[in-house]
Protein backbone atom coordinates (compact mmCIF):
# COMPACT_ATOMS: atom_id res chain seq x y z
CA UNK A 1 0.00 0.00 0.00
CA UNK A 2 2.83 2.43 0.94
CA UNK A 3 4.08 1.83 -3.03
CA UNK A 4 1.02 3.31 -4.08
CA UNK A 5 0.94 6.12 -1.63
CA UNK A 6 3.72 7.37 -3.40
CA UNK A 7 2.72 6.55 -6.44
CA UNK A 8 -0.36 8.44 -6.07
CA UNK A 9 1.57 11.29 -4.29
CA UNK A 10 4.06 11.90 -7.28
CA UNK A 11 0.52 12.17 -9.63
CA UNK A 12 -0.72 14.71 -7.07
CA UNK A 13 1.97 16.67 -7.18
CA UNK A 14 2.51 16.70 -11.09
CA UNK A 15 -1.33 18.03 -10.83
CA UNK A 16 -0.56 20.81 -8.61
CA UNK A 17 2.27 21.87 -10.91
CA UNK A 18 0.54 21.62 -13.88
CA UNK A 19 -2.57 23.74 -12.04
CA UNK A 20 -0.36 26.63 -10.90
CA UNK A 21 0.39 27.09 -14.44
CA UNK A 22 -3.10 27.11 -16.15
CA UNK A 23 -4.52 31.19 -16.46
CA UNK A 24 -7.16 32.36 -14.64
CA UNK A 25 -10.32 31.59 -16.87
CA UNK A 26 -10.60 35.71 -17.15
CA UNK A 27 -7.11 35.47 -19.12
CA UNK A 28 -8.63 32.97 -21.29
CA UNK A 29 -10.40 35.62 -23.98
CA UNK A 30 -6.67 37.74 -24.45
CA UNK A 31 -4.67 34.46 -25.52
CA UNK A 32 -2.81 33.69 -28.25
CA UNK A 33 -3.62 31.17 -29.97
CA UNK A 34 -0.43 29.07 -29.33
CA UNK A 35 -1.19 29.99 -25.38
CA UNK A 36 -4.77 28.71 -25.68
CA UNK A 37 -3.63 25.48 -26.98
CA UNK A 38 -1.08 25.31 -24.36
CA UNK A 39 -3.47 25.65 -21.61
CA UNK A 40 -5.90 22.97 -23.64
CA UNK A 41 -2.75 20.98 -23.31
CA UNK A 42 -2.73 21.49 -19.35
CA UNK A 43 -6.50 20.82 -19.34
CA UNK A 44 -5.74 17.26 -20.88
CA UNK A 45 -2.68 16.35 -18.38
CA UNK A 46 -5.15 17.37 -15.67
CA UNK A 47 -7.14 14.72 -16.55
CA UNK A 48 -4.74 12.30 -17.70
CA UNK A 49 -3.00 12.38 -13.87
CA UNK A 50 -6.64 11.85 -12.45
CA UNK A 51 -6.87 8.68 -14.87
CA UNK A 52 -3.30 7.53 -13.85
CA UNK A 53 -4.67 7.68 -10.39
CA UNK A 54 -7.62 6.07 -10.90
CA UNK A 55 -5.56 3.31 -13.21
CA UNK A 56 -3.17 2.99 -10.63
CA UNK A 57 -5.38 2.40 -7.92
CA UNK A 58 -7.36 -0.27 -9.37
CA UNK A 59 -4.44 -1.95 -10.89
CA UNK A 60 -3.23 -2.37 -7.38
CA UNK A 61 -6.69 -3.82 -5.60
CA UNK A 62 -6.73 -6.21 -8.58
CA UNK A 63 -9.89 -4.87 -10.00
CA UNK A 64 -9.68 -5.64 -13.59
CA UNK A 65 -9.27 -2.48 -15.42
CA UNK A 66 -12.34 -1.63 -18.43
CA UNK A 67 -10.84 -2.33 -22.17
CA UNK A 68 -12.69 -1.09 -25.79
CA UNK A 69 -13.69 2.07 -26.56
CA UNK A 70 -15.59 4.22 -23.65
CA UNK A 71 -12.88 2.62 -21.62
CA UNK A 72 -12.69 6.03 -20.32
CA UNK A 73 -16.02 6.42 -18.89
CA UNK A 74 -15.68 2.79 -17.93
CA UNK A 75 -13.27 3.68 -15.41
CA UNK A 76 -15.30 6.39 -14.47
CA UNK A 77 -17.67 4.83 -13.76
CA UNK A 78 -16.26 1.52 -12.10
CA UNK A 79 -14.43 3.89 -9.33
CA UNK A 80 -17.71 5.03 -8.24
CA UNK A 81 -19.09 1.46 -8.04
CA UNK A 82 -15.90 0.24 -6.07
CA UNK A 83 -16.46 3.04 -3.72
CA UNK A 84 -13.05 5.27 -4.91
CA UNK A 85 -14.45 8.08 -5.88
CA UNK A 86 -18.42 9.71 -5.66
CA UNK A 87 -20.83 10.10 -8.00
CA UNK A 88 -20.84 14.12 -7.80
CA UNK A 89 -17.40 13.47 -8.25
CA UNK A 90 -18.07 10.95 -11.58
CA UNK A 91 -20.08 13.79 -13.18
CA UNK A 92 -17.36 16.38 -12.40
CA UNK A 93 -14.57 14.47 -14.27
CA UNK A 94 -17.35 13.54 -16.99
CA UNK A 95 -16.53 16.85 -18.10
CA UNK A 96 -13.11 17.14 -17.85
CA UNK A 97 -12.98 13.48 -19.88
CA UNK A 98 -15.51 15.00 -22.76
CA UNK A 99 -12.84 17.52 -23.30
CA UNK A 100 -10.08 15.20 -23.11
CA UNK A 101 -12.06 13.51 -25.97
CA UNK A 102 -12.26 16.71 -27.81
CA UNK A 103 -8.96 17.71 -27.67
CA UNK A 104 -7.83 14.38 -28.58
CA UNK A 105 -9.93 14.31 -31.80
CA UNK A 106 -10.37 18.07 -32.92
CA UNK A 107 -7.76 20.47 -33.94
CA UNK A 108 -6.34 23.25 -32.23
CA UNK A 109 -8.55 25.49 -34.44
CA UNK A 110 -11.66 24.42 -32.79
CA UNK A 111 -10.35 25.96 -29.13
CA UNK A 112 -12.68 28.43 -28.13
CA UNK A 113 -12.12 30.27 -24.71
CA UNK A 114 -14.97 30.55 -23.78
CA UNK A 115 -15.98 26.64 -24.41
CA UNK A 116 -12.53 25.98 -22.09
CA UNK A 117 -13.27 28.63 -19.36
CA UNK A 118 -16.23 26.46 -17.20
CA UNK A 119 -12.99 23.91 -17.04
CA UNK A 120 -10.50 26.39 -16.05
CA UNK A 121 -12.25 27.93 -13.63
CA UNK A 122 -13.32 24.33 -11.99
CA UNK A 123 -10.44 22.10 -12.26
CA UNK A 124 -8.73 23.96 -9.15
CA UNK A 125 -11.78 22.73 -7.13
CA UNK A 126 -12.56 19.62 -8.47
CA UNK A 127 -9.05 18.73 -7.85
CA UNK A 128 -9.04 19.24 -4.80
CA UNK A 129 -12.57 17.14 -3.90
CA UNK A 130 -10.94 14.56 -5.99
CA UNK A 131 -7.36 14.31 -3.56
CA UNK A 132 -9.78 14.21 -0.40
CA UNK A 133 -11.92 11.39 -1.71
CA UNK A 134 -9.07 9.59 -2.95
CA UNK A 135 -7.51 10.52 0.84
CA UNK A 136 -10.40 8.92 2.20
CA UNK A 137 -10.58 5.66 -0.13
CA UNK A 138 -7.09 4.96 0.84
């Protein structure tokens, strides 16, 4: 268990960095273009660490991790039902996942601040509900 204590500790930190360097969601409308896709970049490590987490997490309580395509939302989903993280806290990543999606599969032309500022202006909080339930599964 101690293994992935630190395992999830050197995620959580990685977050925090990454956080301190995403704009306030009022910068958001002034940005380049090159700085809005920078901070689309952040948005997707933000929720790539949460995944590691969650991967991490079940990969070490041998609960067999979700394969095919909404593998995603699979996990999602399966950390609520094995009690890791709530369901408040399900729909909260929901979001951050659809944009994960998006960003995988659109190009940098479709960024739009104001479709990335509800996410910026969140993630700081949600991030921080998601370390205390994790806190509390552990």
């Amino acid at each position: 268990m101690a293994e992935l204590r630190d395992k999830i500790e050197a995620e959580f930190e990685n977050i925090e960095l990454l956080l301190k360097k995403i704009p306030s969601s009022e910068k958001l409308p002034r940005l380049s273009f090159l700085e809005l896709a920078g901070v689309a970049t952040l948005l997707h490590n933000f929720y790539n660490g949460i995944e590691n987490i969650l991967k991490q997490i079940c990969k070490t309580k041998n609960i067999h991790l979700p394969t095919g395509n909404s593998w995603h939302r699979d996990l999602l989903n399966l950390a609520v039902e094995e009690g890791v993280i709530s369901l408040s806290m399900r729909d909260k990543l929901g979001e951050h996942l659809a944009f994960r999606h998006f960003f995988i599969h659109a190009y940098a032309l479709d960024l739009h601040p104001e479709k990335m500022e509800p996410l910026v202006r969140q993630c700081g909080n949600v991030y921080t509900i998601f370390k205390e339930e994790i806190s509390l599964f552990l």
